[in-house]
N, C-alpha and C. Protein backbone atom coordinates (compact mmCIF):
# COMPACT_ATOMS: atom_id res chain seq x y z
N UNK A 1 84.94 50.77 129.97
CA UNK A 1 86.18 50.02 130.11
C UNK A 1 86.95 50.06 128.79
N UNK A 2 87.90 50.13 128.66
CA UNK A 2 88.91 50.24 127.85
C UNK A 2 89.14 48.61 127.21
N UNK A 3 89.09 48.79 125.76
CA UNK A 3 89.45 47.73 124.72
C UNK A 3 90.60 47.27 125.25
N UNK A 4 90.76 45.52 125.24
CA UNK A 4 91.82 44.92 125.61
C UNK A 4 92.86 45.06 124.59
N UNK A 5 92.35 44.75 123.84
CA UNK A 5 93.41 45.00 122.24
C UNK A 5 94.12 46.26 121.56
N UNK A 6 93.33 47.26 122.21
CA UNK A 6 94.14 49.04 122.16
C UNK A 6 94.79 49.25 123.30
N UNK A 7 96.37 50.29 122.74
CA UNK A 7 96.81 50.52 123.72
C UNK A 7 96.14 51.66 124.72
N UNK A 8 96.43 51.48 126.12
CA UNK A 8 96.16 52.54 126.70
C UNK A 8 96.35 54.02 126.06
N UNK A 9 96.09 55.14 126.55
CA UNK A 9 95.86 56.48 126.23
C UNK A 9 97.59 57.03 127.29
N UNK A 10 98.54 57.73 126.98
CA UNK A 10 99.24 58.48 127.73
C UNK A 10 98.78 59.71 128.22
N UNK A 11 98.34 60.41 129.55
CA UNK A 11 98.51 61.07 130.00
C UNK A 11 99.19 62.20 130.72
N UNK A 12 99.01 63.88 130.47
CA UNK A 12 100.64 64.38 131.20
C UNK A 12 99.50 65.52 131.91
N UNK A 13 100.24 65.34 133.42
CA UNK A 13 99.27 66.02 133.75
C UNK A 13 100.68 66.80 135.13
N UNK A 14 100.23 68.01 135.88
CA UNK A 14 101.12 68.69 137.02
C UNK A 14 99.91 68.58 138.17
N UNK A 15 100.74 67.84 139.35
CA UNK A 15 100.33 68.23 140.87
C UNK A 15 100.99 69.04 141.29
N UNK A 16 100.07 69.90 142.40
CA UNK A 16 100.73 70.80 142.49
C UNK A 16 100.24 70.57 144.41
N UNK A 17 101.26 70.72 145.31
CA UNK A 17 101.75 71.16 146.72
C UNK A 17 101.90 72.17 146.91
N UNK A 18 100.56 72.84 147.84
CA UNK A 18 100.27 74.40 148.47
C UNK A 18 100.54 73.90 149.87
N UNK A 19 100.94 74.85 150.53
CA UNK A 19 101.28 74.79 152.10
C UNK A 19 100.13 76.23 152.57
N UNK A 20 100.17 76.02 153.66
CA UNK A 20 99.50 77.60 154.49
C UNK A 20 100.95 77.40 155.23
N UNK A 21 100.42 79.09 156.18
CA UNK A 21 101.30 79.41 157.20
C UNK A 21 101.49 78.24 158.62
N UNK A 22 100.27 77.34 158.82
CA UNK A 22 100.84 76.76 159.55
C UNK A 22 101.48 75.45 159.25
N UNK A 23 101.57 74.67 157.93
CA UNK A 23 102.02 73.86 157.50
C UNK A 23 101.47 72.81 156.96
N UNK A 24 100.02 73.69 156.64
CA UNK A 24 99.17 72.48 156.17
C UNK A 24 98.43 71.97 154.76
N UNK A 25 99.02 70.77 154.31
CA UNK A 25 98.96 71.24 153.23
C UNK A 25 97.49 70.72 152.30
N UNK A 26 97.32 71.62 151.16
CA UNK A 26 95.93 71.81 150.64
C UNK A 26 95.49 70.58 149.93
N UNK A 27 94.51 69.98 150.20
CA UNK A 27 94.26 68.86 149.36
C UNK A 27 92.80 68.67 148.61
N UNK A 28 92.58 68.23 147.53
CA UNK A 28 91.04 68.36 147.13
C UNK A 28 90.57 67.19 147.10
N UNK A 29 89.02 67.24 147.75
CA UNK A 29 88.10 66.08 147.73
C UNK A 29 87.35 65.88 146.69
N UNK A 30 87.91 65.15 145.79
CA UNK A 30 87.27 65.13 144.43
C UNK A 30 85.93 64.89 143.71
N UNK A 31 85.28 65.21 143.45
CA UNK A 31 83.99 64.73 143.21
C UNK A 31 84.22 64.14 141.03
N UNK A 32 84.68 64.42 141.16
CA UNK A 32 85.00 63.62 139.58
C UNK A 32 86.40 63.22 139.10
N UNK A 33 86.17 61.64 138.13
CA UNK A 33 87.29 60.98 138.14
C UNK A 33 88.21 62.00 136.92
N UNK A 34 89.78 61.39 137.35
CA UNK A 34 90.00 59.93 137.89
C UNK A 34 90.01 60.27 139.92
N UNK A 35 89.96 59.26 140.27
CA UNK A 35 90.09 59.05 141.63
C UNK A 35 88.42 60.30 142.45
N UNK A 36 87.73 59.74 141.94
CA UNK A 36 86.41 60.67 142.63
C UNK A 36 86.22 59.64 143.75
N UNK A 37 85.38 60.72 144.97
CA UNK A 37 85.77 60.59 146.51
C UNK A 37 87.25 60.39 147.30
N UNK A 38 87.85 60.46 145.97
CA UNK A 38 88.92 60.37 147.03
C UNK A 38 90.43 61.89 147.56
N UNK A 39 91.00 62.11 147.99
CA UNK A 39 91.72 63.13 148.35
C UNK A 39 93.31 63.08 147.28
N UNK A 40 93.30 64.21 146.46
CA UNK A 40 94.60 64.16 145.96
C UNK A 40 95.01 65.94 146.20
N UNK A 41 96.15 66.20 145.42
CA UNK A 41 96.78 67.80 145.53
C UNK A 41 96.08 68.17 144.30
N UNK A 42 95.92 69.28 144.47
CA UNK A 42 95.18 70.01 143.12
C UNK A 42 95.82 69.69 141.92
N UNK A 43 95.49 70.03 140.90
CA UNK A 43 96.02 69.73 139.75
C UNK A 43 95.11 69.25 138.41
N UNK A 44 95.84 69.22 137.49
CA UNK A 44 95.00 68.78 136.09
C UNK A 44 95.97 68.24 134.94
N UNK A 45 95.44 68.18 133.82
CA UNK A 45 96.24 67.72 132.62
C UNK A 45 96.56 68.92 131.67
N UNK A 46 98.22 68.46 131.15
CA UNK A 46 98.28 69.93 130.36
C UNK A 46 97.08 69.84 129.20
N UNK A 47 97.76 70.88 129.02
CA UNK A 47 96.66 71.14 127.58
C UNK A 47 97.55 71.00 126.37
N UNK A 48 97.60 69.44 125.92
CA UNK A 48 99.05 69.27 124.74
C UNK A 48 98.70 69.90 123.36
N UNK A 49 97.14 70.38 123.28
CA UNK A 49 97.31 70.82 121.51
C UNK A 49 97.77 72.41 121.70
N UNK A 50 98.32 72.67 122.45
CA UNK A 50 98.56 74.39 122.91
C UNK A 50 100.17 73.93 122.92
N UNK A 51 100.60 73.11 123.45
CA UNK A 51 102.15 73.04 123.87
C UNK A 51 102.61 73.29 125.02
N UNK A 52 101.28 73.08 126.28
CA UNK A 52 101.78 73.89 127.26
C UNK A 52 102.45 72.91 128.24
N UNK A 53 103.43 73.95 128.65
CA UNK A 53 104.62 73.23 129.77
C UNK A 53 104.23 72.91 131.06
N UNK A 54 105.08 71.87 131.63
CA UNK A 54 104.66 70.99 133.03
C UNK A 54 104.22 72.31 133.49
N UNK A 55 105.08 73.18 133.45
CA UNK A 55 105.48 75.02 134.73
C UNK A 55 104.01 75.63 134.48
N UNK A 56 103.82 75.85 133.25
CA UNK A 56 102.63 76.62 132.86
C UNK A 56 101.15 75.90 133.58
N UNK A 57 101.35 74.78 133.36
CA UNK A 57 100.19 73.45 133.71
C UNK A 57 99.96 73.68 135.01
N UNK A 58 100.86 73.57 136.34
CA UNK A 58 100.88 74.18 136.99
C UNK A 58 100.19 75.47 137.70
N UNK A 59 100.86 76.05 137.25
CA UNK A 59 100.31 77.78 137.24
C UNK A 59 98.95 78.07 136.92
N UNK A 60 98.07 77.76 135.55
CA UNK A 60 97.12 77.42 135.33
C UNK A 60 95.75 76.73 136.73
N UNK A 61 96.87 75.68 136.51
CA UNK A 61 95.92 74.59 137.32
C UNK A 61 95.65 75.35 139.22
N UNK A 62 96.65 75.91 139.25
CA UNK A 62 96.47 76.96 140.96
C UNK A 62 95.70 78.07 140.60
N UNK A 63 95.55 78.59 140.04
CA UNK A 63 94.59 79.87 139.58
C UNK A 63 93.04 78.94 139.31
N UNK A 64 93.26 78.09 138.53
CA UNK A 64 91.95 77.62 138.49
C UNK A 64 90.99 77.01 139.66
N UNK A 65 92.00 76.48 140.11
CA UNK A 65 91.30 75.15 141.38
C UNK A 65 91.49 76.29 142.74
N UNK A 66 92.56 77.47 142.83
CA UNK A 66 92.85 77.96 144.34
C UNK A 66 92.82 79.14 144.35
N UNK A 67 92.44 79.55 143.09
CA UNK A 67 92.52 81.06 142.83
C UNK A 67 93.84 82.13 142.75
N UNK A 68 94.82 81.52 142.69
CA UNK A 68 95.86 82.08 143.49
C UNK A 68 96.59 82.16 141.94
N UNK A 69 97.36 83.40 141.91
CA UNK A 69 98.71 83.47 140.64
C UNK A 69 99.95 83.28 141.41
N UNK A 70 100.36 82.29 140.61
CA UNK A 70 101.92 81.83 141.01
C UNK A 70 102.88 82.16 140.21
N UNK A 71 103.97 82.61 140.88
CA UNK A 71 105.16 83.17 139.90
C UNK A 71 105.70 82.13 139.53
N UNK A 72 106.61 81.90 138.72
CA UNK A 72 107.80 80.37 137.99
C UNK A 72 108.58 80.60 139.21
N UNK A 73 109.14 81.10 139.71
CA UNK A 73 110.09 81.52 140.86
C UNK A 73 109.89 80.86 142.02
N UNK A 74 107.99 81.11 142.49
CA UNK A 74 107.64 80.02 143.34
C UNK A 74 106.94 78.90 143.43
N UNK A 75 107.67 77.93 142.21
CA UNK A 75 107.43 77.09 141.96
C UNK A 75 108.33 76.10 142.46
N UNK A 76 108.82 74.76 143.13
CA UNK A 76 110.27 73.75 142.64
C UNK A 76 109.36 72.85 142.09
N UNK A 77 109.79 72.02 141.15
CA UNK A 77 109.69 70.53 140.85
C UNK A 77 110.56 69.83 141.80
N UNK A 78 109.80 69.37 142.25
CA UNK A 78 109.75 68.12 143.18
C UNK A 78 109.77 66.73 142.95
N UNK A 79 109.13 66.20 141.81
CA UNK A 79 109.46 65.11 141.41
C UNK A 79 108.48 64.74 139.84
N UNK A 80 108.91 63.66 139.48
CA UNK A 80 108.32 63.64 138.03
C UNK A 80 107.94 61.91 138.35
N UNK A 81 106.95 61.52 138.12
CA UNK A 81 106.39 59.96 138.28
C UNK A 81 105.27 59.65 136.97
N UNK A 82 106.04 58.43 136.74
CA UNK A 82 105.34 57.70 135.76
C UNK A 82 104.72 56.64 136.11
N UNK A 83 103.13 56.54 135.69
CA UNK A 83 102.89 55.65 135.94
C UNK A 83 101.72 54.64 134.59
N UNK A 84 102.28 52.99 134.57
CA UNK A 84 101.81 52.24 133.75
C UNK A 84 100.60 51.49 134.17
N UNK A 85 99.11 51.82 133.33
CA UNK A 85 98.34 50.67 133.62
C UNK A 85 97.40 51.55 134.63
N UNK A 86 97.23 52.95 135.12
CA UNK A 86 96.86 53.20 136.37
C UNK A 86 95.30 52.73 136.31
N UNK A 87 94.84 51.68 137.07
CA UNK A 87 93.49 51.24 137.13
C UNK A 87 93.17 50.73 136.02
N UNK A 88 94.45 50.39 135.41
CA UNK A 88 93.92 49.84 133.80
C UNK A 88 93.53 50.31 132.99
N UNK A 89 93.51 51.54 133.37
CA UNK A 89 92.73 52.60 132.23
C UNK A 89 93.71 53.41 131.25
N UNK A 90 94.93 54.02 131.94
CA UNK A 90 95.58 54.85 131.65
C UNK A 90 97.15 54.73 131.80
N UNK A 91 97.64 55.70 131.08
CA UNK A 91 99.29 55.33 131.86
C UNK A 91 99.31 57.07 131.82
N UNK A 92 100.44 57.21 132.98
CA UNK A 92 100.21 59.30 133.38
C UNK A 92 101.75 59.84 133.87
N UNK A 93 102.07 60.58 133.41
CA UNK A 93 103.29 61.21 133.48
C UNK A 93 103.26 62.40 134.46
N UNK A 94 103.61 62.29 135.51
CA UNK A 94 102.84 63.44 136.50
C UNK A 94 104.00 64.59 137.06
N UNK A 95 103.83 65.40 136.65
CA UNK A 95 105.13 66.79 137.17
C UNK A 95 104.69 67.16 138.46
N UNK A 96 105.46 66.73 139.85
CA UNK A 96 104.82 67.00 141.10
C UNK A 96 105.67 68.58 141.81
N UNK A 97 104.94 69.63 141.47
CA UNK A 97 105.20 70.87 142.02
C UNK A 97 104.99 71.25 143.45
N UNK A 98 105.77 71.89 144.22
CA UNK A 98 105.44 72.45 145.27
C UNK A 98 105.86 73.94 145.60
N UNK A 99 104.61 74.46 145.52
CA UNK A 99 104.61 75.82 146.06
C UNK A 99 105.46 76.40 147.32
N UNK A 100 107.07 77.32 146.98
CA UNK A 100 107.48 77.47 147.95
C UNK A 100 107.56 78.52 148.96
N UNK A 101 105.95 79.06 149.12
CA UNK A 101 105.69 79.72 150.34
C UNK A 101 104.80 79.72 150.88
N UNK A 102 104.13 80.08 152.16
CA UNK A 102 102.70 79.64 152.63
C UNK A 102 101.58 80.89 151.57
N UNK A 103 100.89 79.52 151.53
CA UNK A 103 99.77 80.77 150.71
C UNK A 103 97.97 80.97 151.22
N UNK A 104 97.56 81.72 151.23
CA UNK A 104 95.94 81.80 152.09
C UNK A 104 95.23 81.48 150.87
N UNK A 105 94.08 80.87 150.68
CA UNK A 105 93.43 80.34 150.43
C UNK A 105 91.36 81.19 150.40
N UNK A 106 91.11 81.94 149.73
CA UNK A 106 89.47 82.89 150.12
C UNK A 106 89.38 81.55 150.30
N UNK A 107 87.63 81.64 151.01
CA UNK A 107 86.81 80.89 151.56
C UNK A 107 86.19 79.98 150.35
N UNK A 108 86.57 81.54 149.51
CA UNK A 108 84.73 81.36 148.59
C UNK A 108 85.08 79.99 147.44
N UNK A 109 86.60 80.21 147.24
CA UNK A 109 87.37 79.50 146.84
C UNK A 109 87.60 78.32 146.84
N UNK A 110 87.07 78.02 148.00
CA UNK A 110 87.75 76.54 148.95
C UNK A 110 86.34 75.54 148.43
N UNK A 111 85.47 75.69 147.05
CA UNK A 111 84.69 74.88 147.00
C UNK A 111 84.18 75.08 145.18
N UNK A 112 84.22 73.93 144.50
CA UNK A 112 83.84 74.09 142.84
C UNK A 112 83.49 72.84 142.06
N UNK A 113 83.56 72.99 141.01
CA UNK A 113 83.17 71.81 140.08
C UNK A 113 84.07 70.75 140.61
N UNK A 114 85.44 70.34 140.69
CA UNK A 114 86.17 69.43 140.73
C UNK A 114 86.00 69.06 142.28
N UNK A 115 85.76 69.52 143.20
CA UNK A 115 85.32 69.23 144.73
C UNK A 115 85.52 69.92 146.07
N UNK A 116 85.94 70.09 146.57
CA UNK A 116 86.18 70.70 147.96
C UNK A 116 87.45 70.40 148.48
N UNK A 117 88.17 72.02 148.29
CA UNK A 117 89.33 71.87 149.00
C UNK A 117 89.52 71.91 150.20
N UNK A 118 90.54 71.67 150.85
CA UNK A 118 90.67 70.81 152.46
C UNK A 118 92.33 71.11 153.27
N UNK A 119 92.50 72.01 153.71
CA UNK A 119 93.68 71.85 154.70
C UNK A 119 93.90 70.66 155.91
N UNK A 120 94.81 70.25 155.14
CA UNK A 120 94.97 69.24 156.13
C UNK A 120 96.58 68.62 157.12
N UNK A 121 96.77 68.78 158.24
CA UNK A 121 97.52 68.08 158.87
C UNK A 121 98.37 67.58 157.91
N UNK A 122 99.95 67.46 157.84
CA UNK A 122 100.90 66.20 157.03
C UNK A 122 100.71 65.08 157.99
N UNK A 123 100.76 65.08 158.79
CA UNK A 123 100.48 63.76 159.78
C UNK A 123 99.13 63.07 159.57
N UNK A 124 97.76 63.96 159.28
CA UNK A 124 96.96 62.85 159.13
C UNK A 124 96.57 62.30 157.75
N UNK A 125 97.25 63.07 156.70
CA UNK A 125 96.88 62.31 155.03
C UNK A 125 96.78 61.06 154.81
N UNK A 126 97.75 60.43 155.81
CA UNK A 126 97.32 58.88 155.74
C UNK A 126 96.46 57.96 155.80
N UNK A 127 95.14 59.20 157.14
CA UNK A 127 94.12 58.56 157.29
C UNK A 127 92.92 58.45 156.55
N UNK A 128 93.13 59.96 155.06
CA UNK A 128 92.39 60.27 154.52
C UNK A 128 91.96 58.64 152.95
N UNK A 129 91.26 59.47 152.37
CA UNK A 129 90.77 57.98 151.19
C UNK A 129 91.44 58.72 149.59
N UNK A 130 92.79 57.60 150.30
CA UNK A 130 93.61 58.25 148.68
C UNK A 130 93.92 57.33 147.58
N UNK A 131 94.35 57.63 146.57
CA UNK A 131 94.63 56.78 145.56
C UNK A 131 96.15 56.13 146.13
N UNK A 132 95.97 54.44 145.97
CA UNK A 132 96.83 53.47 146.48
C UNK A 132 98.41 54.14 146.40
N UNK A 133 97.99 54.57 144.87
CA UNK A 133 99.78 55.09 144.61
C UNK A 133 100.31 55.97 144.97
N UNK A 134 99.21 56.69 145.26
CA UNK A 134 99.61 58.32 146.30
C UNK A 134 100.00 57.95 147.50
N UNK A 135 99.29 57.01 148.47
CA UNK A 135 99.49 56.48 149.60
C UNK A 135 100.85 55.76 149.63
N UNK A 136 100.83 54.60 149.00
CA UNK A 136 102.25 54.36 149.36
C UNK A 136 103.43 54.59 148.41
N UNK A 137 103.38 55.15 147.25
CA UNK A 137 104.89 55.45 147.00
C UNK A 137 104.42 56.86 146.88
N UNK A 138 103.97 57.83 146.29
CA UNK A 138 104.23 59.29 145.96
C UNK A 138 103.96 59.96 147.27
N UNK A 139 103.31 59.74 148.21
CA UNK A 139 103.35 60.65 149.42
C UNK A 139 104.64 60.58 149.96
N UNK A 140 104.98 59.37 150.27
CA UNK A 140 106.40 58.75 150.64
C UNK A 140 107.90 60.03 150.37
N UNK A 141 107.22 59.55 149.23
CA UNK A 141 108.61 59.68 147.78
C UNK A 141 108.49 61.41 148.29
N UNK A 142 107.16 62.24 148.39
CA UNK A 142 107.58 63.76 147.96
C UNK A 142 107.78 63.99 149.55
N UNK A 143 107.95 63.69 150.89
CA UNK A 143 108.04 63.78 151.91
C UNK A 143 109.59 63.72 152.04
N UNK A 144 110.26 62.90 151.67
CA UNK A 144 111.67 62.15 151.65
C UNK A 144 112.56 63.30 150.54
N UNK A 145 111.78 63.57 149.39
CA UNK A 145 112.82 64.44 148.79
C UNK A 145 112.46 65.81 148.07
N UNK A 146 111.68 66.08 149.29
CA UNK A 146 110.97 67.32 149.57
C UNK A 146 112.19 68.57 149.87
N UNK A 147 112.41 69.20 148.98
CA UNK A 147 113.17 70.48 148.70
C UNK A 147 114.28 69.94 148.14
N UNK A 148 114.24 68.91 147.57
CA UNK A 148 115.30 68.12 146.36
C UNK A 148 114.40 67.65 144.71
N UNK A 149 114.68 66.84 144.48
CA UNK A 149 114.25 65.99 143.54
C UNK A 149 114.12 64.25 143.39
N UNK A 150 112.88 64.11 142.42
CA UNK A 150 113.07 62.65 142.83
C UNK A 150 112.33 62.41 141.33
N UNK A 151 112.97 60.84 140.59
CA UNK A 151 111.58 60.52 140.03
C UNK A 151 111.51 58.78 140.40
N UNK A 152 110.51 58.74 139.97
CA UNK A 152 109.54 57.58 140.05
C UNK A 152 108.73 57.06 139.02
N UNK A 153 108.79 55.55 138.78
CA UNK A 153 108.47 54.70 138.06
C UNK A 153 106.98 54.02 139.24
N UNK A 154 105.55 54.08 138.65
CA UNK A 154 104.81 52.64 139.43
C UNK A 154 104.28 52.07 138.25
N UNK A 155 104.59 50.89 138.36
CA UNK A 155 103.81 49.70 137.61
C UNK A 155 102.66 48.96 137.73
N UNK A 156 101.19 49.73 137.81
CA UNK A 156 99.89 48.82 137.98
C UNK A 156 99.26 48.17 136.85
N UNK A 157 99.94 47.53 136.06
CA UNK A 157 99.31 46.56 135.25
C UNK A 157 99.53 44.98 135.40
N UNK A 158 99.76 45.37 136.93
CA UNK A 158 99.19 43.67 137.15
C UNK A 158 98.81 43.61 138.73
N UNK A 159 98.95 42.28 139.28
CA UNK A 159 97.82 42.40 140.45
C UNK A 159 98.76 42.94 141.62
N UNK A 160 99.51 43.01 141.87
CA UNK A 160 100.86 43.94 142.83
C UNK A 160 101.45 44.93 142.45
N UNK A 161 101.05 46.27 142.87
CA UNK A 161 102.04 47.20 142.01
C UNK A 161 102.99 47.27 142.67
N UNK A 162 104.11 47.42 141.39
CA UNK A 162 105.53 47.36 141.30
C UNK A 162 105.96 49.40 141.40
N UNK A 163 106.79 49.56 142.07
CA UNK A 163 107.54 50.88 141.45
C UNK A 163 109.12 50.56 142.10
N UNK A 164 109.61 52.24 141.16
CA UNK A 164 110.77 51.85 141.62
C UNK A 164 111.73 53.38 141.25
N UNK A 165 112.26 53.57 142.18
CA UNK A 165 112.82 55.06 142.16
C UNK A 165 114.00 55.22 141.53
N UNK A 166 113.57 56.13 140.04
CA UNK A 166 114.63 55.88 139.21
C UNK A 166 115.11 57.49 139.39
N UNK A 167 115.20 58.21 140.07
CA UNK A 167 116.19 59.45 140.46
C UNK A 167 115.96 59.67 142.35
N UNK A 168 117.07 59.73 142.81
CA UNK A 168 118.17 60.41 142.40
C UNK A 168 119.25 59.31 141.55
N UNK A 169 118.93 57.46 142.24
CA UNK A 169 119.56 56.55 141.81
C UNK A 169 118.61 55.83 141.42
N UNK A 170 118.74 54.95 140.73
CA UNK A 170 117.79 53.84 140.28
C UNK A 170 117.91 52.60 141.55
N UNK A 171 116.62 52.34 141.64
CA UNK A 171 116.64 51.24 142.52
C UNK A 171 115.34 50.21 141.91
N UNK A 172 116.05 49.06 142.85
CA UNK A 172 115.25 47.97 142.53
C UNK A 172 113.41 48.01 142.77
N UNK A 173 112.77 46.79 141.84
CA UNK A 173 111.36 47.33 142.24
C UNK A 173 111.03 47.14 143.50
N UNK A 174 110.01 47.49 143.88
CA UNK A 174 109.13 47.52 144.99
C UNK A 174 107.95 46.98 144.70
N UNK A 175 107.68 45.94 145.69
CA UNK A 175 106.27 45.86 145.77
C UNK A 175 105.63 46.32 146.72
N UNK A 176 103.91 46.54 146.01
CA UNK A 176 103.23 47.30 147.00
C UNK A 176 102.47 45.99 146.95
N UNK A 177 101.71 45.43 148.53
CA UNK A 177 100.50 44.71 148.54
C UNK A 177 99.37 46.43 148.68
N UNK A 178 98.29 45.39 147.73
CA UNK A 178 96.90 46.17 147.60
C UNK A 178 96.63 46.46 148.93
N UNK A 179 95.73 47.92 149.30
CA UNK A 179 95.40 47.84 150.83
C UNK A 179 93.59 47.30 150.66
């Protein structure tokens, strides 16, 4: 657990949104934190003593976790979310990428250190075991301004998280009740 009296640690890390041909998109079952057992989009933290960019972080992070080389071309940023306090541990600056074409996936691929990747339905992610903030504001948020842009503010350093969508307009907070 993290010293009450130090500040948290900042984090910058890129998710990244793979689709297949039939529309389903790739998700990993994590076996190590943050968020172990539970389902997020592939992804990792840049690597800041290198200098490397959200784009690169990205790119990286799909070759590593999906095997796959991605051009900058088929990449969009999709949205950029900050978040304070996450589990109390951390605060994380997250570049949310989505891959814009269907991509196949080897078999051999679909399983590694970080956990087991998973095609899944957009309709049933909801039912899956995700991190609170993924569930109700960032799934939300990249569904809604999905082939646009968006960013996002969540606030979990206290017992209701707060967010609040500060692109395309700023809006007022939100509360989330805990599920």
């Amino acid at each position: 657990m993290t010293d009450a009296s130090a500040p948290l640690p900042y984090k910058i890390a890129a998710l990244c949104y793979l689709f297949d041909e039939r529309g389903r998109v790739l998700l990993l079952h994590r076996v190590k934190p943050p968020n172990r057992d539970l389902f997020s989009p592939i992804g990792g933290k840049l690597e800041q003593s290198i200098g490397e960019s959200p784009t690169a972080c990205a790119q990286r992070e799909i070759k590593e976790e999906a095997g796959l080389d991605i051009p900058v071309a088929d990449l969009h940023l999709t949205g950029i979310v900050s978040e304070t306090a996450y589990l109390g541990e951390t605060h994380w600056l997250m570049f949310l990428y989505e891959v814009t074409r269907p991509v196949t996936i080897a078999q051999e691929a679909m399983s590694f250190d970080e956990g087991q990747l998973e095609w899944h339905e957009p309709d049933t992610i909801n039912a899956l075991d995700l991190p609170e903030t993924d569930r109700s504001v960032i799934w939300p948020l990249f569904w809604q301004h999905r082939n646009s842009f968006f960013a996002a503010h969540i606030d979990c350093s206290a017992d209701l998280m707060r967010w609040r969508l500060e692109q395309p307009s700023e809006s007022p907070w939100q509360q989330v009740q805990p599920a």
